[in-house]
N, C-alpha and C. Protein backbone atom coordinates (compact mmCIF):
# COMPACT_ATOMS: atom_id res chain seq x y z
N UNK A 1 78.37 -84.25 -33.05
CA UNK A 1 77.87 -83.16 -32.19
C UNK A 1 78.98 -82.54 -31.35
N UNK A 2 79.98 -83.81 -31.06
CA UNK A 2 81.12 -82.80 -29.89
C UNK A 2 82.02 -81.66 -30.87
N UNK A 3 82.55 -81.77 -31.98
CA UNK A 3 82.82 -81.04 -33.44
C UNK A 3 81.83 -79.92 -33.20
N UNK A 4 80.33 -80.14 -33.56
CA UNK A 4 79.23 -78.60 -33.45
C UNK A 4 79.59 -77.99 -32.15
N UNK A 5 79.84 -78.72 -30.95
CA UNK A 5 80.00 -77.80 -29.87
C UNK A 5 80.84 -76.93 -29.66
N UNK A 6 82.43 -77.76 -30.14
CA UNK A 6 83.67 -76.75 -29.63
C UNK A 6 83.55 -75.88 -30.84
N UNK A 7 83.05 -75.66 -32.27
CA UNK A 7 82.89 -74.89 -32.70
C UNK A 7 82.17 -73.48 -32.77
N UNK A 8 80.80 -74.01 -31.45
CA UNK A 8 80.14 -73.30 -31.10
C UNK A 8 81.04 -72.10 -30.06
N UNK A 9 81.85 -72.97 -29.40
CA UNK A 9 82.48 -72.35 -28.67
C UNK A 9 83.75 -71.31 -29.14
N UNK A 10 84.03 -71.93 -30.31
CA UNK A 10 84.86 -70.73 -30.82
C UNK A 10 84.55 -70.15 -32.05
N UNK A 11 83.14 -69.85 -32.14
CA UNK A 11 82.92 -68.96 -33.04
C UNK A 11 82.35 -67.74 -31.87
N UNK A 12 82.15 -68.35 -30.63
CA UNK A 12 81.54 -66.93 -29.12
C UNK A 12 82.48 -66.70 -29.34
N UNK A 13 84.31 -67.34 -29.20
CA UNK A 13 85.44 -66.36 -28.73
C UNK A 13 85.35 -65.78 -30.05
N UNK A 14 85.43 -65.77 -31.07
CA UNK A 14 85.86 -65.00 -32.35
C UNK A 14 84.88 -64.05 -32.13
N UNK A 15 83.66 -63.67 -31.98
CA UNK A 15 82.51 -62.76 -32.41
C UNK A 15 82.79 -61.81 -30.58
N UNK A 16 82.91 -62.38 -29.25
CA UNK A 16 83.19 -61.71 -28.32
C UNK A 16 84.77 -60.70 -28.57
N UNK A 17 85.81 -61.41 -28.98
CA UNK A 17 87.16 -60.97 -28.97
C UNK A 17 86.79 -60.01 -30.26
N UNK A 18 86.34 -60.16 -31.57
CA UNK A 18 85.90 -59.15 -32.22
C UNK A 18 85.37 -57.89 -31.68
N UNK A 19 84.83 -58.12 -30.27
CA UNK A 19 84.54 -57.06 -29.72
C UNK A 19 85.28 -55.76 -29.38
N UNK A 20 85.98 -56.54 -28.54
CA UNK A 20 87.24 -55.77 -27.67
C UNK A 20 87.94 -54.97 -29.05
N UNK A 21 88.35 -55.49 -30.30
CA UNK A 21 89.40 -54.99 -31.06
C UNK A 21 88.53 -53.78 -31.67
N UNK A 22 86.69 -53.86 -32.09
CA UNK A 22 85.73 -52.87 -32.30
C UNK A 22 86.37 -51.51 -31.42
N UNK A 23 85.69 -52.19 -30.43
CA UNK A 23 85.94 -51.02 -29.04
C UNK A 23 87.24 -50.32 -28.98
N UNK A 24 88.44 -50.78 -29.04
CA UNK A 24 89.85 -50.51 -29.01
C UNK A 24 89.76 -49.67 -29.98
N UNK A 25 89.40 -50.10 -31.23
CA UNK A 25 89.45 -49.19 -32.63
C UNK A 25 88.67 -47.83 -32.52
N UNK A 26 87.91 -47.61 -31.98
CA UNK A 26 86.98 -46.43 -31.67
C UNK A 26 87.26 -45.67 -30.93
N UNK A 27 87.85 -46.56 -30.15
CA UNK A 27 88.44 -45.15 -28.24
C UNK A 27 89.67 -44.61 -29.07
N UNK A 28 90.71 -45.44 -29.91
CA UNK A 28 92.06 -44.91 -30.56
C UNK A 28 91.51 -43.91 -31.43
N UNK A 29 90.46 -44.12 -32.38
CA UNK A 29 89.62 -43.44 -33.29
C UNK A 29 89.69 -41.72 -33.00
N UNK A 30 88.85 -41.70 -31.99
CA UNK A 30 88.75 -40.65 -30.86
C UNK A 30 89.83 -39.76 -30.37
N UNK A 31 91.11 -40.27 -30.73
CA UNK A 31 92.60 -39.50 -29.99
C UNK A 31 92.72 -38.73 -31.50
N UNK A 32 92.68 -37.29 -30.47
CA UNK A 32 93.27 -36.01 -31.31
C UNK A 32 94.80 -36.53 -31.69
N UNK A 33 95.49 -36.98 -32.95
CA UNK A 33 97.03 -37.15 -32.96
C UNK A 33 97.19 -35.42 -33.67
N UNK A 34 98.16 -35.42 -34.29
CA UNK A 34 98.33 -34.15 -35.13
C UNK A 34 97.65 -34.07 -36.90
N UNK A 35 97.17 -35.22 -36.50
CA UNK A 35 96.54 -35.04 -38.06
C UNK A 35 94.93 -34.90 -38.38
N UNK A 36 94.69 -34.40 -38.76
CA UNK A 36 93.18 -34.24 -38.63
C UNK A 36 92.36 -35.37 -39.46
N UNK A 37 91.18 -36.11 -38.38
CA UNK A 37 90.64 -37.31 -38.88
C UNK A 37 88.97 -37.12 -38.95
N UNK A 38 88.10 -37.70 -39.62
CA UNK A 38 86.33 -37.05 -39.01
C UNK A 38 86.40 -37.77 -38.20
N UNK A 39 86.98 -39.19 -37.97
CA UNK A 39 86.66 -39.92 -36.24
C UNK A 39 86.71 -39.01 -34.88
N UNK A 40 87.79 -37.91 -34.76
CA UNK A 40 87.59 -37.25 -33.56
C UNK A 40 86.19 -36.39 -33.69
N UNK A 41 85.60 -36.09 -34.64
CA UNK A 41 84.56 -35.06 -34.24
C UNK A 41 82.96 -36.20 -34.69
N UNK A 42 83.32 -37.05 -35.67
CA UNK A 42 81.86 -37.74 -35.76
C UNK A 42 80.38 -38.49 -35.01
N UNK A 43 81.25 -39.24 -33.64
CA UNK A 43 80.32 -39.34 -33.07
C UNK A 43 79.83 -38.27 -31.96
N UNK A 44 80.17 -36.95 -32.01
CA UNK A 44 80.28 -36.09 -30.97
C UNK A 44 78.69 -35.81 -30.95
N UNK A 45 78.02 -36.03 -29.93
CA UNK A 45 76.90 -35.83 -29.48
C UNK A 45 76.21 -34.13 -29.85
N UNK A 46 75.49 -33.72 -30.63
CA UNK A 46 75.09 -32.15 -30.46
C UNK A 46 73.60 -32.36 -30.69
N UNK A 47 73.14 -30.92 -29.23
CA UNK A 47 72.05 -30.84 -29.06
C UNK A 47 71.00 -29.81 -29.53
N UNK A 48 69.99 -30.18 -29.91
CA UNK A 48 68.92 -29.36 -30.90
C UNK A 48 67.61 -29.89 -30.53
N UNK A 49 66.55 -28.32 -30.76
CA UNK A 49 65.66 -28.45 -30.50
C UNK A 49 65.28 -29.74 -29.68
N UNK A 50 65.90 -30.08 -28.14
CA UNK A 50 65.76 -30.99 -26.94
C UNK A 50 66.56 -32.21 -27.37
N UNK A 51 66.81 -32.76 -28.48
CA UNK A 51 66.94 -34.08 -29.17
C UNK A 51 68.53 -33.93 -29.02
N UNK A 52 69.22 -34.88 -29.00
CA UNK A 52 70.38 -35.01 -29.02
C UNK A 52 70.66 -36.22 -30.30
N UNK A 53 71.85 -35.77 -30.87
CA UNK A 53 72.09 -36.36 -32.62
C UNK A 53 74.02 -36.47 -32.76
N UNK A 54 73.74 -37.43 -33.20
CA UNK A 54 75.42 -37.51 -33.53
C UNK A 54 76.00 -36.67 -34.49
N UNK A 55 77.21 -36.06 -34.99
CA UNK A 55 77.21 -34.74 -35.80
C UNK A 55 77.03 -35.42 -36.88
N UNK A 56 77.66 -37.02 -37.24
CA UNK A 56 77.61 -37.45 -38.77
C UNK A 56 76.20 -37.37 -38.82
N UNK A 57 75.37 -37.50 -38.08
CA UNK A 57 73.91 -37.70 -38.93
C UNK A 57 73.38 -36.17 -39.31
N UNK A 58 74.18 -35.26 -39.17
CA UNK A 58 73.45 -33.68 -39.00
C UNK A 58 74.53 -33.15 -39.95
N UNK A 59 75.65 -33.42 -40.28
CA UNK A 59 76.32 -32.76 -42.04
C UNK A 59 77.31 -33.77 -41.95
N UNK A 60 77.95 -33.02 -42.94
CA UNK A 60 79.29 -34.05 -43.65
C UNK A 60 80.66 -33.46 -43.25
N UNK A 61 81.38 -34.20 -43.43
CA UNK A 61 82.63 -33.70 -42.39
C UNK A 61 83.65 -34.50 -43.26
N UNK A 62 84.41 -33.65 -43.55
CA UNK A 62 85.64 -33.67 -44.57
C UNK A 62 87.18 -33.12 -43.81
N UNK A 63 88.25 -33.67 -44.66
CA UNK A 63 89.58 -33.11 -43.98
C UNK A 63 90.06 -32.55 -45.79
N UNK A 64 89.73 -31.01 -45.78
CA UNK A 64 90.36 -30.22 -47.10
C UNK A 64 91.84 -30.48 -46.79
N UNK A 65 92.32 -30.40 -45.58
CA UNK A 65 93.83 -30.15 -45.36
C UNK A 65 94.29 -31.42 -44.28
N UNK A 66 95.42 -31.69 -44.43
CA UNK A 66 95.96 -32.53 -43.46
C UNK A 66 95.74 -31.92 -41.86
N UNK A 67 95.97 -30.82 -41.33
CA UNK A 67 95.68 -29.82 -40.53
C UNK A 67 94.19 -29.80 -40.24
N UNK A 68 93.57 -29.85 -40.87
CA UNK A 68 91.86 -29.22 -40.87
C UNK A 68 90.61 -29.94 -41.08
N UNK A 69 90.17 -29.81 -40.29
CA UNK A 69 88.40 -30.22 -40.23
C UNK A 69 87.58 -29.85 -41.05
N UNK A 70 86.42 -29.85 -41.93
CA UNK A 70 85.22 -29.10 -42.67
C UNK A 70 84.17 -29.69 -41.71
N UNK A 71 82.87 -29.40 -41.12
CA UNK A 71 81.77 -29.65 -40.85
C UNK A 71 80.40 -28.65 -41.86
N UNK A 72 80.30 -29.50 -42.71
CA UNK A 72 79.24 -28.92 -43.48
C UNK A 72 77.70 -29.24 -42.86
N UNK A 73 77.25 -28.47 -42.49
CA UNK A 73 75.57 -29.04 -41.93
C UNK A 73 74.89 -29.53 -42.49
N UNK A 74 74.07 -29.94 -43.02
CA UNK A 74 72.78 -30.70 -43.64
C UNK A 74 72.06 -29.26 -44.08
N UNK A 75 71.82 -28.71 -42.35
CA UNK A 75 70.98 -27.29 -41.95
C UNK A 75 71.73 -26.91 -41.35
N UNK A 76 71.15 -25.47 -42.20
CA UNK A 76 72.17 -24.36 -41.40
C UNK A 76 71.83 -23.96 -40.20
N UNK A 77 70.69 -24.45 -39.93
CA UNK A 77 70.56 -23.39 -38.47
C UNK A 77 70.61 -24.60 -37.81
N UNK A 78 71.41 -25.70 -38.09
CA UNK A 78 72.25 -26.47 -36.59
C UNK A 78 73.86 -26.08 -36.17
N UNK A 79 74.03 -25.04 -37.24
CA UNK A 79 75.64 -24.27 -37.04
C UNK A 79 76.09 -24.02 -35.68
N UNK A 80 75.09 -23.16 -34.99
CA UNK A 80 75.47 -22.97 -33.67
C UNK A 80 75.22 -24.02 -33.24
N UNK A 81 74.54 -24.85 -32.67
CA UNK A 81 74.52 -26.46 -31.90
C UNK A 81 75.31 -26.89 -31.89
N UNK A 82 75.95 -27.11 -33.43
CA UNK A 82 77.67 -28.14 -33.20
C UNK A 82 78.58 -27.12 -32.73
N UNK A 83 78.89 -25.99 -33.13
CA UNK A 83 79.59 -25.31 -32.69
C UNK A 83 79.96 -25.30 -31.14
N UNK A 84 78.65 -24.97 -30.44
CA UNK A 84 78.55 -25.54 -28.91
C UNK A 84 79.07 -26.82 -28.41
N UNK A 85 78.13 -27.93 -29.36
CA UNK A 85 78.88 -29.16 -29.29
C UNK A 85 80.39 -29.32 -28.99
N UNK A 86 81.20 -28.61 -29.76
CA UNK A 86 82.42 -29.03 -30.19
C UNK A 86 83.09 -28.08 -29.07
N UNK A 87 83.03 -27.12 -28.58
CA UNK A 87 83.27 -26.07 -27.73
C UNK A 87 82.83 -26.66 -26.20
N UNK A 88 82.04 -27.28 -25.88
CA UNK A 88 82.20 -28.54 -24.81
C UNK A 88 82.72 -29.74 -24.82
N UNK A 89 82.68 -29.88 -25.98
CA UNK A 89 83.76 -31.16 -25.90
C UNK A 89 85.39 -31.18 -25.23
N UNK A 90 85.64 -32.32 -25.56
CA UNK A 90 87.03 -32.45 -24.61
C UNK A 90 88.10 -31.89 -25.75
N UNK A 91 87.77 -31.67 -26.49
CA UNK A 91 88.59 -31.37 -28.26
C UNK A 91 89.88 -30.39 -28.13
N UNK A 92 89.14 -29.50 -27.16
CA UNK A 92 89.94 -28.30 -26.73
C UNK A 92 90.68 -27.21 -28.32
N UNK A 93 89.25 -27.57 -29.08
CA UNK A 93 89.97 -26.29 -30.31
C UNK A 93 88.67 -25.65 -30.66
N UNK A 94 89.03 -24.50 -30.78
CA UNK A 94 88.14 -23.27 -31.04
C UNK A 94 87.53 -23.57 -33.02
N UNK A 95 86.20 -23.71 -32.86
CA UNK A 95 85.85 -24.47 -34.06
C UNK A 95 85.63 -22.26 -34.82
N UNK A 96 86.24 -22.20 -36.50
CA UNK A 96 85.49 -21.13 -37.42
C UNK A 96 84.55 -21.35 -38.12
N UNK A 97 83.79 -20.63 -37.50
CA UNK A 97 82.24 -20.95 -38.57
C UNK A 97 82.18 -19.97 -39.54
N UNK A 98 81.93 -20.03 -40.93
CA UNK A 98 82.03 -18.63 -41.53
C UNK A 98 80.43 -18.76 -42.31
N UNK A 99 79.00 -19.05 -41.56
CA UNK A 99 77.85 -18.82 -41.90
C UNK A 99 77.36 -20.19 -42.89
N UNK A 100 78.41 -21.24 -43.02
CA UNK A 100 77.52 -22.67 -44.25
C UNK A 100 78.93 -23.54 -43.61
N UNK A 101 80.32 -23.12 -42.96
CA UNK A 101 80.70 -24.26 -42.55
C UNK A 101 81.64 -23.83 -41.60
N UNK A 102 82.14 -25.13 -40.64
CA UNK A 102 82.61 -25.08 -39.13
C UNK A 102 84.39 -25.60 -40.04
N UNK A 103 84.73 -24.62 -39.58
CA UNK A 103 86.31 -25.09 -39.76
C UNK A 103 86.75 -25.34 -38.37
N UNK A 104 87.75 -26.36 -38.32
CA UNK A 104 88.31 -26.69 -37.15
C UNK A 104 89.93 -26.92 -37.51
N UNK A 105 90.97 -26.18 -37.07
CA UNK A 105 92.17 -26.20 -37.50
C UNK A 105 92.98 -27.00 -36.44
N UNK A 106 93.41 -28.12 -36.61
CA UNK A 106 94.01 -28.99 -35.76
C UNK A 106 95.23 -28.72 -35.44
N UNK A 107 95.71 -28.26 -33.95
CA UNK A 107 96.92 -27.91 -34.00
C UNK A 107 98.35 -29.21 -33.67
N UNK A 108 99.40 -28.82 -33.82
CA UNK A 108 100.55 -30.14 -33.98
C UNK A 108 100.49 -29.94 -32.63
N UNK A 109 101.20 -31.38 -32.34
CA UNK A 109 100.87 -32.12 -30.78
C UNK A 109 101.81 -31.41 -29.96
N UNK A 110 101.98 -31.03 -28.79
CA UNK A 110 103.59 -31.08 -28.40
C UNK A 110 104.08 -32.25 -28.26
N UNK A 111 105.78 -32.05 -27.93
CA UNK A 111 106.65 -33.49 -27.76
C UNK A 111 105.26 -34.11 -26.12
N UNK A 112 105.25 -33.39 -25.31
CA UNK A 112 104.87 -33.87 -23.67
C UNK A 112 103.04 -34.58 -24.20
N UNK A 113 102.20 -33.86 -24.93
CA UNK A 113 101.12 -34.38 -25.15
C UNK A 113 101.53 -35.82 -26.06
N UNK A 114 102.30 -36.10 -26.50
CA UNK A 114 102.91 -36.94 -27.61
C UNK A 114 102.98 -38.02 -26.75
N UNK A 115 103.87 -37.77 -25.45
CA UNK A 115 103.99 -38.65 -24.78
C UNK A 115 102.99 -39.37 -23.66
N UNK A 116 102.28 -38.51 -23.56
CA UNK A 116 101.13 -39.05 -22.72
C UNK A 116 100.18 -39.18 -23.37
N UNK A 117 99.94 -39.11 -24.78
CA UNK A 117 98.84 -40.27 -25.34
C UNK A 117 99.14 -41.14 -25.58
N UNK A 118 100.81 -41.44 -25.92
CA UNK A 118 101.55 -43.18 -26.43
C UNK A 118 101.35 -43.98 -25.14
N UNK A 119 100.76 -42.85 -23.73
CA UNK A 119 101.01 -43.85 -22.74
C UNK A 119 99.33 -44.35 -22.59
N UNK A 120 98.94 -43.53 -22.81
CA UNK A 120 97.43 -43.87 -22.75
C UNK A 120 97.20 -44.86 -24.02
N UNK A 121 97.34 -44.85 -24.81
CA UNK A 121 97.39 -46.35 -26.25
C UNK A 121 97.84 -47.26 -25.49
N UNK A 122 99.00 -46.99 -24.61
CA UNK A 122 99.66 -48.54 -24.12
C UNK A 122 98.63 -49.05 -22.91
N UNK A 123 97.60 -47.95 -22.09
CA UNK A 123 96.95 -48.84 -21.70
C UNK A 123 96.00 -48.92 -21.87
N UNK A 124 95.24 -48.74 -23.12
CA UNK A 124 93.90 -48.97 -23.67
C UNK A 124 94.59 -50.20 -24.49
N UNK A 125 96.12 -50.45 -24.79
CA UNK A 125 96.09 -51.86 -25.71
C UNK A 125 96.34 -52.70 -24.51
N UNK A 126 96.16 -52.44 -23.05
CA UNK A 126 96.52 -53.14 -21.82
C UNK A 126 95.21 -54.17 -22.09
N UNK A 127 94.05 -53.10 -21.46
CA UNK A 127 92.74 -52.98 -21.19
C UNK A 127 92.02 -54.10 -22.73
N UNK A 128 92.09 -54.31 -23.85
CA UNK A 128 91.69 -55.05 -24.76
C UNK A 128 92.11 -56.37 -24.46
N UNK A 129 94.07 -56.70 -24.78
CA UNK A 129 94.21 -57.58 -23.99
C UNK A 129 93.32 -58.17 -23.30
N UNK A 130 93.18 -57.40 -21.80
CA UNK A 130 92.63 -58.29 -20.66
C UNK A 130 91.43 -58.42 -21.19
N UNK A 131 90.67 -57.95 -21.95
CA UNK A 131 89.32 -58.20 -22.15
C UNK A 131 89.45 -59.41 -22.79
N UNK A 132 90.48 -59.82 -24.27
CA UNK A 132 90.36 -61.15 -25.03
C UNK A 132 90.37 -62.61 -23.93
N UNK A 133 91.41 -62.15 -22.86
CA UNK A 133 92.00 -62.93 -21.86
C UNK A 133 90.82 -63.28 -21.06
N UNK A 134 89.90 -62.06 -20.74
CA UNK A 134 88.71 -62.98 -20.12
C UNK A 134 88.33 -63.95 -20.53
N UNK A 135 87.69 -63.49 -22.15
CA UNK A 135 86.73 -64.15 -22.83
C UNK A 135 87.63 -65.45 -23.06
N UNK A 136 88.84 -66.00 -23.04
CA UNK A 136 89.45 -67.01 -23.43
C UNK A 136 89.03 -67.70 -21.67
N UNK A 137 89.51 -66.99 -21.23
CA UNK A 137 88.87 -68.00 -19.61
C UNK A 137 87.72 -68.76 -19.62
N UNK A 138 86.66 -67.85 -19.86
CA UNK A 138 85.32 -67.82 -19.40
C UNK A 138 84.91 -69.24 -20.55
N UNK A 139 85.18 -69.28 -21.72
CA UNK A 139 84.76 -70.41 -22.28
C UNK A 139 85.83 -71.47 -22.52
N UNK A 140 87.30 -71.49 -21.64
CA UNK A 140 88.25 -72.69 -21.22
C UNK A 140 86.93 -73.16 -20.22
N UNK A 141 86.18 -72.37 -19.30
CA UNK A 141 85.70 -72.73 -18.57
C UNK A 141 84.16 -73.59 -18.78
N UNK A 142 83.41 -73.20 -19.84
CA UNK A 142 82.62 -73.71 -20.73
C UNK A 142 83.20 -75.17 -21.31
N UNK A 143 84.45 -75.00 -21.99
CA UNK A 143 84.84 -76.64 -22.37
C UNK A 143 85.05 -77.30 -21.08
N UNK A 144 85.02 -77.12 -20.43
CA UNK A 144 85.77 -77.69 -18.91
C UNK A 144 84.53 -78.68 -18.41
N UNK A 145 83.82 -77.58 -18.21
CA UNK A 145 82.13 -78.22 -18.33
C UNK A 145 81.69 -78.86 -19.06
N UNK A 146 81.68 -78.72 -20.32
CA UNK A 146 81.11 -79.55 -21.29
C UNK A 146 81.85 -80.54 -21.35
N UNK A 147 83.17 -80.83 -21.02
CA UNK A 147 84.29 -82.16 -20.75
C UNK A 147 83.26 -82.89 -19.55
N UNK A 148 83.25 -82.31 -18.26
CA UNK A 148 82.81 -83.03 -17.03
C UNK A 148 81.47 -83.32 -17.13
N UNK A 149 80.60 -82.66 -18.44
CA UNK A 149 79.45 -83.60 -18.27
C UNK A 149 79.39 -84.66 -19.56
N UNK A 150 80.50 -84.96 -19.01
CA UNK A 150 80.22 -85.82 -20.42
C UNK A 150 80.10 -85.97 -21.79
N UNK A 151 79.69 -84.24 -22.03
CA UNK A 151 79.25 -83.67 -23.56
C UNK A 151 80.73 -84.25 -25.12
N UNK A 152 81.70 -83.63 -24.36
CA UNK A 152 83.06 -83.85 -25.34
C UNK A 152 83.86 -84.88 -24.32
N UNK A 153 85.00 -85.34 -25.59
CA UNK A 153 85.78 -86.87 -24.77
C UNK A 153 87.11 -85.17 -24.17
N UNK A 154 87.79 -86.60 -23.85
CA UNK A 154 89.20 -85.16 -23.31
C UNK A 154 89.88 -84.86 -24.13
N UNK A 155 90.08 -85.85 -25.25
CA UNK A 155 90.46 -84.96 -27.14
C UNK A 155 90.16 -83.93 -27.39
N UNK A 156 88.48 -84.18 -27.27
CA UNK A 156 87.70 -82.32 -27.82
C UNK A 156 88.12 -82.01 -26.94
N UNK A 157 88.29 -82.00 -25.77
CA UNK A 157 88.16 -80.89 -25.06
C UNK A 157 89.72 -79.84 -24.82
N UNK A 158 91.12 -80.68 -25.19
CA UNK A 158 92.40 -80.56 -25.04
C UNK A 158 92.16 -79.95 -26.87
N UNK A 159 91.81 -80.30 -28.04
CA UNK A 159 91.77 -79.95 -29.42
C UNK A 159 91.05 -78.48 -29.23
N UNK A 160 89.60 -78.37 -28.43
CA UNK A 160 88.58 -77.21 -28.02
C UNK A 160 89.71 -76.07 -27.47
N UNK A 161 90.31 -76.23 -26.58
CA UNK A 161 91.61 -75.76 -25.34
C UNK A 161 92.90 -74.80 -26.87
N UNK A 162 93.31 -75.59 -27.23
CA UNK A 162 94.06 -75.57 -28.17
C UNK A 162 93.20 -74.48 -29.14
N UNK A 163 92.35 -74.63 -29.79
CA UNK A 163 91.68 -73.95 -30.74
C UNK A 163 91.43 -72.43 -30.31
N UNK A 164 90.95 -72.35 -28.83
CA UNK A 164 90.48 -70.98 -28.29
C UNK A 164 91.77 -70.53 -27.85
N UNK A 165 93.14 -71.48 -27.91
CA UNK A 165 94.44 -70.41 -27.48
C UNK A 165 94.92 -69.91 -28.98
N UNK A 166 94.33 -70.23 -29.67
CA UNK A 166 94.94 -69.86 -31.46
C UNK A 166 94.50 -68.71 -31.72
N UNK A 167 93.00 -68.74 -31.31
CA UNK A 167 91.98 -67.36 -31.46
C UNK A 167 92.39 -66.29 -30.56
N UNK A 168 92.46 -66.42 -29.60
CA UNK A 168 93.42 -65.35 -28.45
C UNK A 168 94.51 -65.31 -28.89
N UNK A 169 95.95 -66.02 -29.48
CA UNK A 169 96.73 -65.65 -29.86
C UNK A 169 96.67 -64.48 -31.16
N UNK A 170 95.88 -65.09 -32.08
CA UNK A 170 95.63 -63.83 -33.22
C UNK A 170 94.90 -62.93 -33.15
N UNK A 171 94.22 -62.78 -32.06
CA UNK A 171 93.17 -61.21 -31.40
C UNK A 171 94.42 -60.83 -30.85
N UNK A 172 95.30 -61.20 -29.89
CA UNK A 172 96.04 -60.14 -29.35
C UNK A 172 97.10 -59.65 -29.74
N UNK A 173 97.64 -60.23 -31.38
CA UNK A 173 98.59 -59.70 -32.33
C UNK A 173 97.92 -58.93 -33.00
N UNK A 174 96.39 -58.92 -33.08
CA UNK A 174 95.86 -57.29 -33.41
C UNK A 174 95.86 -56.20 -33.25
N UNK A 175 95.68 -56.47 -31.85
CA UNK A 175 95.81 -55.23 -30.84
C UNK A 175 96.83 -54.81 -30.85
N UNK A 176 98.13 -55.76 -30.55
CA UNK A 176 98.99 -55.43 -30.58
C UNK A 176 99.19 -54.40 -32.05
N UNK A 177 99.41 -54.75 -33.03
CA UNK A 177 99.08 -53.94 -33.88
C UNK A 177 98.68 -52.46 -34.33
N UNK A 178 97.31 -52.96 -33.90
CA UNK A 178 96.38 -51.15 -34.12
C UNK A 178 97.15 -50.29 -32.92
N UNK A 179 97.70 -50.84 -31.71
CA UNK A 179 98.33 -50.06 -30.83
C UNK A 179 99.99 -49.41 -31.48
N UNK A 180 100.56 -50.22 -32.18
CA UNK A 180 101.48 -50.05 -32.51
C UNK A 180 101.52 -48.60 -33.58
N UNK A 181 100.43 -49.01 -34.76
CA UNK A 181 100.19 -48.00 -35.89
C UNK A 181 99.56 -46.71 -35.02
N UNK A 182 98.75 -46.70 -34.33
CA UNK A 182 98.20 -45.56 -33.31
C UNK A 182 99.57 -44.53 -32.78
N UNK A 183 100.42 -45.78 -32.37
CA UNK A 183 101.86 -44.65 -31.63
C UNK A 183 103.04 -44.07 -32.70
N UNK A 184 102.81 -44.96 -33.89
CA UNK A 184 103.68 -44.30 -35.07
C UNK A 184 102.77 -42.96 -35.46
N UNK A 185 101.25 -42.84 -35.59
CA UNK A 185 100.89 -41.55 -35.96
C UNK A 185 100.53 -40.68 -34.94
N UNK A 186 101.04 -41.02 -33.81
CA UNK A 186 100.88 -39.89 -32.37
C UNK A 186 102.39 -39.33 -32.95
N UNK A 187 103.36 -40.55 -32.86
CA UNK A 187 104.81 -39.77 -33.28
C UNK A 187 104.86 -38.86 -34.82
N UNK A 188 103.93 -38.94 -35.62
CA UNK A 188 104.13 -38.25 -36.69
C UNK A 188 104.61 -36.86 -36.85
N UNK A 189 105.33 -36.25 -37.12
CA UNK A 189 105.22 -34.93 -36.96
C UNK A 189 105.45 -34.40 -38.00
């Protein structure tokens, strides 16, 4: 049973720390670089007839060009909605609609925007980090407990210790990672 426990305990850090690298992957997802991706425009919220809908569920959204967006509607008469959508958004590009689809022409970054999104990656790969780093606390602190009541000997609990610094070590060479590939295609030009 002390084996089922610390395993219990590090299958929370694997499925919690899975979290953080989710989340990390989605906010990076989201950064306009110079290349055009459907992640910046897919989950963009657009509103119709009162209801609010994510754009992937309302058409299909393609990159014809390295440069360029397609938003094909489902329905046509949600053209103007996303259009709006995308025209409040933080996107800051003037979407062409030519009556069946939304072109969006992605323009190249400057050097100064270049540099202040590599800085913003460095602290959204800050911000993950500290999140794995909690979750490695919070259940050192769980074995700690389960040591002082008796549950595991101080083997499991030093083997438990050991196991959840292995799992934090290879979550935060992830991050490290996706942060790394994120700032090679901000630098793309």
């Amino acid at each position: 049973t002390e084996g089922l426990m610390i395993a219990d305990v590090i299958r929370e850090a694997n499925s919690r720390m899975k979290g953080a690298i989710t989340s990390l992957e989605s906010d990076l997802g989201a950064f306009r670089t110079g290349r055009a991706s459907t992640k910046l425009v897919e989950h963009l919220k657009v509103e119709q007839y009162g209801m609010e809908m994510q754009l992937n569920q309302m058409a299909s959204i393609s990159v014809p060009e390295p440069q360029q967006l397609a938003i094909r509607p489902y329905d046509r008469t949600s053209l103007s909605a996303i259009e709006k959508a995308i025209m409040k958004s933080d996107l800051g590009i003037m979407p062409n609609n030519d009556g069946q689809v939304i072109r969006l022409n992605i323009p190249r970054l400057t050097e100064q925007r270049r540099r202040d999104l590599t800085r913003i990656v460095g602290r959204r790969v800050e911000e993950a980090k500290v999140a794995v780093r909690n979750v490695r606390r919070d259940l050192n602190h769980d074995l700690k407990e389960l040591k002082d009541e008796k549950l595991i000997s101080e083997d499991d609990f030093q083997r438990g210790e050991k196991q959840l610094q292995e799992v934090t070590d290879k979550f935060i060479t992830q991050i490290e990672e996706i942060g790394r590939m994120k700032e090679v295609e901000i630098m793309e030009v």
